[in-house]
Protein backbone atom coordinates (compact mmCIF):
# COMPACT_ATOMS: atom_id res chain seq x y z
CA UNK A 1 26.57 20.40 25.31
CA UNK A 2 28.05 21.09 22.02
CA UNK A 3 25.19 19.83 20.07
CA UNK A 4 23.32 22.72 21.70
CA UNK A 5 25.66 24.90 20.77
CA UNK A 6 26.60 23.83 17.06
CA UNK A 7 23.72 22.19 15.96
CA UNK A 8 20.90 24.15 13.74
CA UNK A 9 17.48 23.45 14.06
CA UNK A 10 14.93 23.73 10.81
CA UNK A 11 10.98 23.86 10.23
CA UNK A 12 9.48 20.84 8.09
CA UNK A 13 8.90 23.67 5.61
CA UNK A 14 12.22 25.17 5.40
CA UNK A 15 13.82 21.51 3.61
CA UNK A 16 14.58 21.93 0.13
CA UNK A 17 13.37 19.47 -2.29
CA UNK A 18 17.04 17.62 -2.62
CA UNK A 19 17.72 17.80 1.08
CA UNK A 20 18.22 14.58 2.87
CA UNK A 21 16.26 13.40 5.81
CA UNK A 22 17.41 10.99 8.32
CA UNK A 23 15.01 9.37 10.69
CA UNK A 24 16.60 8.19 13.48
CA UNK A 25 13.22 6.67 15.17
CA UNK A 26 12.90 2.98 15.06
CA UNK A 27 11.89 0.68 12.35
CA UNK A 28 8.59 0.24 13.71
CA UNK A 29 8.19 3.85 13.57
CA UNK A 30 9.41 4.39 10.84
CA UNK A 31 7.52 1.65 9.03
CA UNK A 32 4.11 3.26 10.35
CA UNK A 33 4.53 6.49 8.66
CA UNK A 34 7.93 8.81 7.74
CA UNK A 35 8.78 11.69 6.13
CA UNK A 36 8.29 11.07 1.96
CA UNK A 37 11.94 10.36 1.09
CA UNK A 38 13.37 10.49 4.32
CA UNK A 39 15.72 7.77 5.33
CA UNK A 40 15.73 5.47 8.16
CA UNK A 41 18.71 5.33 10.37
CA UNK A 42 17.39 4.10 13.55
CA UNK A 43 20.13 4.60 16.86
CA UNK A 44 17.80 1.97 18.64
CA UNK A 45 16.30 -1.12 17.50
CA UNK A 46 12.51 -1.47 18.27
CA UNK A 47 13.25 -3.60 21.57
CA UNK A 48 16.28 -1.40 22.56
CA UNK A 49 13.72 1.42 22.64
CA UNK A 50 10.80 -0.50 24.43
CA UNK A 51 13.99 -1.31 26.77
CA UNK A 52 15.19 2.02 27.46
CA UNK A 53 11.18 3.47 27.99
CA UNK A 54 10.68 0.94 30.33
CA UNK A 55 13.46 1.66 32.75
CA UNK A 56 12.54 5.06 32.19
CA UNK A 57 9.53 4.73 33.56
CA UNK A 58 10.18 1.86 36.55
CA UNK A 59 13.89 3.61 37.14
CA UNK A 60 13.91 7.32 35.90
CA UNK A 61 15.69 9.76 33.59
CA UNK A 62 19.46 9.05 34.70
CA UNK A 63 19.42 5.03 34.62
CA UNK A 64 17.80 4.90 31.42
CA UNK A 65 19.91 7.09 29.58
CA UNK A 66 23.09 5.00 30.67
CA UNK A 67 21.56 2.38 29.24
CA UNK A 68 20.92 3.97 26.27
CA UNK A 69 24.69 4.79 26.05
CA UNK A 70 25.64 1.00 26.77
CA UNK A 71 23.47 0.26 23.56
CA UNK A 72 24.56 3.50 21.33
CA UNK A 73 27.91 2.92 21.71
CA UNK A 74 29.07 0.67 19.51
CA UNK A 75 26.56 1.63 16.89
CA UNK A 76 28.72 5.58 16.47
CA UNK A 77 30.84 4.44 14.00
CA UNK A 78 28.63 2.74 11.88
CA UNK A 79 25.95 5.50 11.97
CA UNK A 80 28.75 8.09 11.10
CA UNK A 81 30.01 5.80 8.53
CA UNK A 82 26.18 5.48 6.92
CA UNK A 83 25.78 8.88 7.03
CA UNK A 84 28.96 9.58 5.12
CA UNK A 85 28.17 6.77 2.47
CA UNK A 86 24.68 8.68 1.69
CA UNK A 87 25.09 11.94 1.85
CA UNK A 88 29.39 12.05 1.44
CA UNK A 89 31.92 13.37 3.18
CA UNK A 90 31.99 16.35 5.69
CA UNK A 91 33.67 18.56 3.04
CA UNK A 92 31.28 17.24 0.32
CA UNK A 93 28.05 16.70 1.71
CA UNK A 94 25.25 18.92 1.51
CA UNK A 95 23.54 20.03 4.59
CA UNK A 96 21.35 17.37 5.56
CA UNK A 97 18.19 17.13 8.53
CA UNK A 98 17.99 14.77 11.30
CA UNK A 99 14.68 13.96 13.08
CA UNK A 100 13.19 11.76 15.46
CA UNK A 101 9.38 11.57 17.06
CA UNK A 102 9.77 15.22 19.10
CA UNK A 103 12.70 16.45 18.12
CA UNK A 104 14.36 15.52 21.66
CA UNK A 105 17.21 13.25 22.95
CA UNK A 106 17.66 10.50 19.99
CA UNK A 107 17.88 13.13 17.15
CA UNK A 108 19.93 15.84 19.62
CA UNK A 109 22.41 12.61 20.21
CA UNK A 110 22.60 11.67 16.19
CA UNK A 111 22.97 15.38 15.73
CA UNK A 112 25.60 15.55 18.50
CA UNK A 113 27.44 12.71 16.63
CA UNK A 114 27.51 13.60 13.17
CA UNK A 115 28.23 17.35 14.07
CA UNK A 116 31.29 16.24 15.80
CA UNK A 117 32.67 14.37 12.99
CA UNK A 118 32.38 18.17 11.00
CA UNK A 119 29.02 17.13 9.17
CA UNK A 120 26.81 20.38 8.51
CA UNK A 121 23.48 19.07 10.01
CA UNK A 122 19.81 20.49 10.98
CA UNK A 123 17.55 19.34 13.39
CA UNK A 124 13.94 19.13 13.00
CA UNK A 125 12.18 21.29 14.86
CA UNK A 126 9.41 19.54 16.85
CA UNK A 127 10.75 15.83 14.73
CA UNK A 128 7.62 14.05 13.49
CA UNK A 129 4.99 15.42 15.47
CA UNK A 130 5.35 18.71 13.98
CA UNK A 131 5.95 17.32 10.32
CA UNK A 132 2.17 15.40 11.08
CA UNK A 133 1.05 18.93 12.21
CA UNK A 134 2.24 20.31 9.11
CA UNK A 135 -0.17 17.26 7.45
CA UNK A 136 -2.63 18.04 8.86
CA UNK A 137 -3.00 21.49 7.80
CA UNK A 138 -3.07 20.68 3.98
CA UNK A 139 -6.15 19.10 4.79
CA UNK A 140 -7.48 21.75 6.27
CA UNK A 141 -7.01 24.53 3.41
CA UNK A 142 -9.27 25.79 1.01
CA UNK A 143 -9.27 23.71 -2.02
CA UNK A 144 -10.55 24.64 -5.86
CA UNK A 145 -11.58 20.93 -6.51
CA UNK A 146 -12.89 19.24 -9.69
CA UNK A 147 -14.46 15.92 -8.77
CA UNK A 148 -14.39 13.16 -11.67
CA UNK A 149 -17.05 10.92 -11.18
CA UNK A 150 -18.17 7.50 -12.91
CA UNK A 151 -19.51 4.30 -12.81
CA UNK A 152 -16.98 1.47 -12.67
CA UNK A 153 -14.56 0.79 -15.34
CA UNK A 154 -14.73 4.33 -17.17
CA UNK A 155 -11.19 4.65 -17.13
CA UNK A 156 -11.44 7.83 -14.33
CA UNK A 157 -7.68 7.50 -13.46
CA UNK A 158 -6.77 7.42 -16.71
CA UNK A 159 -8.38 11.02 -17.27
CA UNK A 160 -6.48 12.13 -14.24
CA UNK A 161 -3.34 11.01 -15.92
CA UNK A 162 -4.05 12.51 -19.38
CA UNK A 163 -5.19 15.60 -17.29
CA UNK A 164 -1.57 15.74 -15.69
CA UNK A 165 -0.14 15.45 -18.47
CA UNK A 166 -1.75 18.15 -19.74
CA UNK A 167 -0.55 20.60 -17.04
CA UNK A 168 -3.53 20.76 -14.92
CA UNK A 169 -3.30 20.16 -11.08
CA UNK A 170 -4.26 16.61 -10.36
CA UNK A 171 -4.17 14.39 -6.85
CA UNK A 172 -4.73 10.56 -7.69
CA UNK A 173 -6.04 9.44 -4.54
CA UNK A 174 -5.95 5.67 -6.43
CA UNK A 175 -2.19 5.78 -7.02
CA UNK A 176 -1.19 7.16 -3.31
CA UNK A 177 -3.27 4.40 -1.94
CA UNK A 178 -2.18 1.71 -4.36
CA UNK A 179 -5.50 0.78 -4.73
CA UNK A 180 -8.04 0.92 -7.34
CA UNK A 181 -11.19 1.86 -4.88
CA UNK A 182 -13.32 -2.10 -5.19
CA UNK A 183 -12.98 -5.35 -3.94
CA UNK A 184 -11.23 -6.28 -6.93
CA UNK A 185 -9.02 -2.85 -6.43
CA UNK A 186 -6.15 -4.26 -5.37
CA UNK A 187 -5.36 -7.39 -7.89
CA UNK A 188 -2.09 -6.81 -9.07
CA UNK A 189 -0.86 -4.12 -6.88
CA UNK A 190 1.65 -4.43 -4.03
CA UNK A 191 0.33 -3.47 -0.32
CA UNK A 192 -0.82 -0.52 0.31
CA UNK A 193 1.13 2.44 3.00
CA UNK A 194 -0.18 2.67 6.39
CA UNK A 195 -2.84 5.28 6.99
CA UNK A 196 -0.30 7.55 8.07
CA UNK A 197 1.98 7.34 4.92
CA UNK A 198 -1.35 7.52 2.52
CA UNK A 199 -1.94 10.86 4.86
CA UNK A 200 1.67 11.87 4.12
CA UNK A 201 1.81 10.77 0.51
CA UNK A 202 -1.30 12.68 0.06
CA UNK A 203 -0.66 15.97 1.70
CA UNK A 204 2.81 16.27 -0.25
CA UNK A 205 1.16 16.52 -2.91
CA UNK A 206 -1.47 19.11 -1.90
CA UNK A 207 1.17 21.32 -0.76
CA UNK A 208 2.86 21.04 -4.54
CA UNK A 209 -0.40 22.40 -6.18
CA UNK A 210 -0.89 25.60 -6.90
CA UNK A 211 -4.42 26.98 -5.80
CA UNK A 212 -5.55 26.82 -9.16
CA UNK A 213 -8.40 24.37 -9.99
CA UNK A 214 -7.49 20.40 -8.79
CA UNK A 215 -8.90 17.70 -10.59
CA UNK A 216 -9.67 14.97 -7.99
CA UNK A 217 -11.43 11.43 -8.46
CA UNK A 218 -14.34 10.60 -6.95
CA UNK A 219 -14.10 8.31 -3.93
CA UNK A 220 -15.97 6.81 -1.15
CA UNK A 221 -14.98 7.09 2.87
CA UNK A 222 -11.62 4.51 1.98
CA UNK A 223 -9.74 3.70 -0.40
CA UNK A 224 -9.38 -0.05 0.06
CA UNK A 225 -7.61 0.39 3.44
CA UNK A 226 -7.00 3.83 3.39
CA UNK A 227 -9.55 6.39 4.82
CA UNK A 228 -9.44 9.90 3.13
CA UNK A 229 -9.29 12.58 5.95
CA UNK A 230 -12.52 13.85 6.75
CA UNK A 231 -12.06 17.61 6.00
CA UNK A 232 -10.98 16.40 2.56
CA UNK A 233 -13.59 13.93 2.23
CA UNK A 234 -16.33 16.54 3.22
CA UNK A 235 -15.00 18.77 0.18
CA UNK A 236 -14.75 16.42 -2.22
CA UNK A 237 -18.59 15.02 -1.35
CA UNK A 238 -19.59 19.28 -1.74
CA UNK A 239 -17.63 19.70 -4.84
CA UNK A 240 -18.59 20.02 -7.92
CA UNK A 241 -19.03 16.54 -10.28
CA UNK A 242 -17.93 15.99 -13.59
CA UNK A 243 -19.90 12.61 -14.14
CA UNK A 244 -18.13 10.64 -17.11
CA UNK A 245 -20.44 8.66 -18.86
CA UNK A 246 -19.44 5.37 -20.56
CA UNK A 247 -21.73 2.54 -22.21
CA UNK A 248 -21.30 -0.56 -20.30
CA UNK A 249 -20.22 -2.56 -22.91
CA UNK A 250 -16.37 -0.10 -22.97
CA UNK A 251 -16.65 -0.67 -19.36
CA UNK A 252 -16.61 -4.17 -19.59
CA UNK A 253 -14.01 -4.09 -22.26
CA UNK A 254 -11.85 -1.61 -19.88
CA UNK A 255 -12.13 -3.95 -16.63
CA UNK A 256 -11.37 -7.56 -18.66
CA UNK A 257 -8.51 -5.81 -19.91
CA UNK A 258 -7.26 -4.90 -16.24
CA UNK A 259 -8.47 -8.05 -14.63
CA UNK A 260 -8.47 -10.68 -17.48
CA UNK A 261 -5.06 -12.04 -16.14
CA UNK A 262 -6.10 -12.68 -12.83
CA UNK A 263 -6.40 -16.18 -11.83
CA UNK A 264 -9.82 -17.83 -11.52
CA UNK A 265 -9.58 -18.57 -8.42
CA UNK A 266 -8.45 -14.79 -6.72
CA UNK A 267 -11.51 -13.21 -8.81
CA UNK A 268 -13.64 -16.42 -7.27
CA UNK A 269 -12.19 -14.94 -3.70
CA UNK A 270 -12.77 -11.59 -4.19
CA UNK A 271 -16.52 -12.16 -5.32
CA UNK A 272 -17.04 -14.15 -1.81
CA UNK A 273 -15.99 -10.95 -0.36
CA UNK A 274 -19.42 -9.24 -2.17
CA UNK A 275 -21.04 -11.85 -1.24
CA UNK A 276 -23.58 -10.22 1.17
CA UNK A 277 -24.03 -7.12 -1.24
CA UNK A 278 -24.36 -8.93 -4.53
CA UNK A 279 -26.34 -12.18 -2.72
CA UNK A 280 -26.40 -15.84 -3.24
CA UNK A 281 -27.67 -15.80 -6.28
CA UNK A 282 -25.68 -13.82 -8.14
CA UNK A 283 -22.79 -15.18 -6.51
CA UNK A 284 -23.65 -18.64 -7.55
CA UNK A 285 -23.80 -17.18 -11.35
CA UNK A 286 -20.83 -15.05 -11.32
CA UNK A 287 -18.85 -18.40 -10.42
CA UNK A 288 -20.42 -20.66 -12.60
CA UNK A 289 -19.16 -18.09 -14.87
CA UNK A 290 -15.76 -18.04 -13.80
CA UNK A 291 -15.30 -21.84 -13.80
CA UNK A 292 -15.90 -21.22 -17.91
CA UNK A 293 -13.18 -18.56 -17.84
CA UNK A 294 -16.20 -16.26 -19.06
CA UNK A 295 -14.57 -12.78 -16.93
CA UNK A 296 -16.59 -10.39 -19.14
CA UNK A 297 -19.73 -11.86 -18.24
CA UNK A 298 -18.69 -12.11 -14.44
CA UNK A 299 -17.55 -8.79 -14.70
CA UNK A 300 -21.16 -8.07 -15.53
CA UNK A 301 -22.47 -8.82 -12.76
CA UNK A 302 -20.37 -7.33 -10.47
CA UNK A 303 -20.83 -4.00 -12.80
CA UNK A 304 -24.40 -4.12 -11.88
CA UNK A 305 -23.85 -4.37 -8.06
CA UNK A 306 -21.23 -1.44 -8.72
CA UNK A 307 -23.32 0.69 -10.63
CA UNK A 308 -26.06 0.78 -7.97
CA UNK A 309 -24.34 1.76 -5.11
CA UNK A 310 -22.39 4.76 -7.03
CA UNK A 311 -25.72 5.93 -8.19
CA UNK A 312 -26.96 5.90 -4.88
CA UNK A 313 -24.00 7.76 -3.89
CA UNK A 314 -24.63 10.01 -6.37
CA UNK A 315 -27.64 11.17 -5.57
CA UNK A 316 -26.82 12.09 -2.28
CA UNK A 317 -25.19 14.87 -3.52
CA UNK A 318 -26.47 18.59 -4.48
CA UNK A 319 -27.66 17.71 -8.21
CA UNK A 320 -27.00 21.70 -8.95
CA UNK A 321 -23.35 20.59 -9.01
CA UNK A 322 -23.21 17.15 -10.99
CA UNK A 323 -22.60 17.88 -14.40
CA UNK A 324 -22.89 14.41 -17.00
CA UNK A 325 -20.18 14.22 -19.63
CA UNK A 326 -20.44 11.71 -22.33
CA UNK A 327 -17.84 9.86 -23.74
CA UNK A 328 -17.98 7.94 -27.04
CA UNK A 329 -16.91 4.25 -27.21
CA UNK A 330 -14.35 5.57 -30.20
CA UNK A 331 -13.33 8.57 -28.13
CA UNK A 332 -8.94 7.66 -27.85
CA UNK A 333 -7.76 8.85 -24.40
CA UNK A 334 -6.30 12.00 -25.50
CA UNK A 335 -9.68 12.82 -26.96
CA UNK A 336 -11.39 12.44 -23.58
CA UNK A 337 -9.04 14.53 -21.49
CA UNK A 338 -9.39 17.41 -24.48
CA UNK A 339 -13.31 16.57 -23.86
CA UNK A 340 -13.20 17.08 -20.05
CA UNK A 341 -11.20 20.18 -20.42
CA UNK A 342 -13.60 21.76 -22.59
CA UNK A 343 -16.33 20.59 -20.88
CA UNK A 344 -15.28 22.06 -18.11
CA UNK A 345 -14.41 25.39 -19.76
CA UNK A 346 -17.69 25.43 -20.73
CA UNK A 347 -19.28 25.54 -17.33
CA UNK A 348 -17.16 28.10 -16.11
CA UNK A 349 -18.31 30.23 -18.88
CA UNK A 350 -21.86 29.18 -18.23
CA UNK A 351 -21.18 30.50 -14.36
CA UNK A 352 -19.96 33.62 -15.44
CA UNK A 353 -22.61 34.58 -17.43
């Protein structure tokens, strides 16, 4: 009763950028996808809630939430005590949102809680299924993009990073998935967020950009694990192409230098995965050369295997709107993103006129 009466409620995009989020859904949940930044302070444990939905279900409303009081209980203190260890105390703290999956009983309880001890605290309107709605919609919005294209190994994230740097609007759909795009794409990385986190990663960025231009890489249906949502997918396969163009032998330089320090054996794995698009053959060879520690010359091969099916990919697209850029071997990085820019200066002018 008095967390209906005190407690605030808050849209997803009323937060502030310093505000802190507590998600009070389980670890489970939370694990699967969250709020960017948001914290997880779960009032039940993944079996406690599998628990309290089942007697729910078999028993009905009243039963189950006793129970849930048996378990919440002695968990008050510490959650207050959390809270105040984050976010300070009730005379300190900034204001501060609670959520769970609808907005119902778990964060109303929290809220109830923390309210009582004299925190000022918001509740998410609508919890997590509203903040996904919100998600969803970035996708959905019209978007100025600039798609970098380019075989393997010409350094395309790297432009996106010089382009950031340089002020323009950029979304590395590489670095949100933790992956760089190949079989060989994840060497060196840690594991990649669930498809619901890449989806939240990704649309807090979108909603960051202005609605200026947005430089964007090039990407296939996934991104190792990760599968870029379809409306976004469909306008980055109708947007316009800024094809970098490399010589192979920088490209080989650029992946050894990546993948040199990988083991024999993990590139030797990660070739078997090709195995059916490269065949036998070149399997057999790209081993052999691997057993002589020769990576540029595996690398080779797998280039080759690469290189075809991005061409292919290519020229699925409306030609009118690929636009090939090249890039000299003794072009420095800074160069190239000064080259892109201009380049793509230049075909604004050229639509224009």
């Amino acid at each position: 009763m008095v967390m209906e009466e005190h407690a605030k409620k808050t849209s997803f995009k009323d937060i502030g950028p310093k505000t802190l989020i507590f998600d009070v859904r389980t670890p489970a949940e939370f694990a699967k996808g969250h709020i960017p930044g948001a914290i997880n302070l779960p009032l039940f444990s993944d079996e406690e809630r599998v628990t309290v939905g089942t007697m729910y279900k078999q028993e009905g409303k009243r039963p189950a939430i006793l129970h849930g009081l048996d378990l919440v209980g002695p968990k008050m203190s510490k959650l207050v005590t959390e809270v105040e260890i984050l976010a300070g105390s009730p005379k300190k703290a900034k204001p501060f949102v609670v959520h769970c999956w609808r907005g119902g009983m778990r964060s109303k309880s929290v809220g109830w809680l923390l309210d009582l001890y004299g925190f000022n605290i918001s509740i998410l309107e609508g919890g997590y299924k509203a903040y996904r709605a919100w998600v969803r919609f970035q996708f959905e919005k019209s978007l100025n993009l600039i798609v970098i294209g380019g075989h393997t190994g010409s350094g395309k994230t790297l432009l996106l990073e010089g382009l950031k740097d340089a002020g323009k609007n950029v979304v590395d759909l590489e670095g949100l998935a933790n992956h760089r795009g190949s079989a060989f794409g994840s060497l060196g990385l840690s594991d990649q967020p669930t498809q619901q986190q890449f989806e939240n990663k990704l649309a807090a960025v979108l909603s960051k950009l202005s609605t200026e231009e947005i430089w964007i890489e090039d990407e296939g249906r996934t991104v190792g694990k990760c599968q870029i949502p379809d409306i976004l997918f469909k306008t980055i396969r109708s947007a316009q192409v800024i094809f970098i163009q490399k010589s192979v032998e920088a490209r080989l330089d650029f992946l050894v230098e990546i993948y040199g320090e990988a083991s024999t054996k993990v590139l030797a794995e990660r070739f078997e995965n090709i195995k059916k698009r490269i065949g036998s053959k070149r399997l057999s060879d790209a081993l052999a050369l691997l057993e002589e520690k020769d990576i540029r010359g595996a690398a080779r091969i797998a280039l080759a295997y690469y290189d075809k099916s991005y061409t292919y990919g290519l020229s699925q697209r409306d030609q009118e709107r690929v636009f090939f850029l090249e890039i000299g071997d003794d072009e420095n990085d800074l160069e190239i993103v000064t080259h892109a820019i201009k380049f793509n200066e230049g075909l604004k002018h050229d639509r224009k006129n």
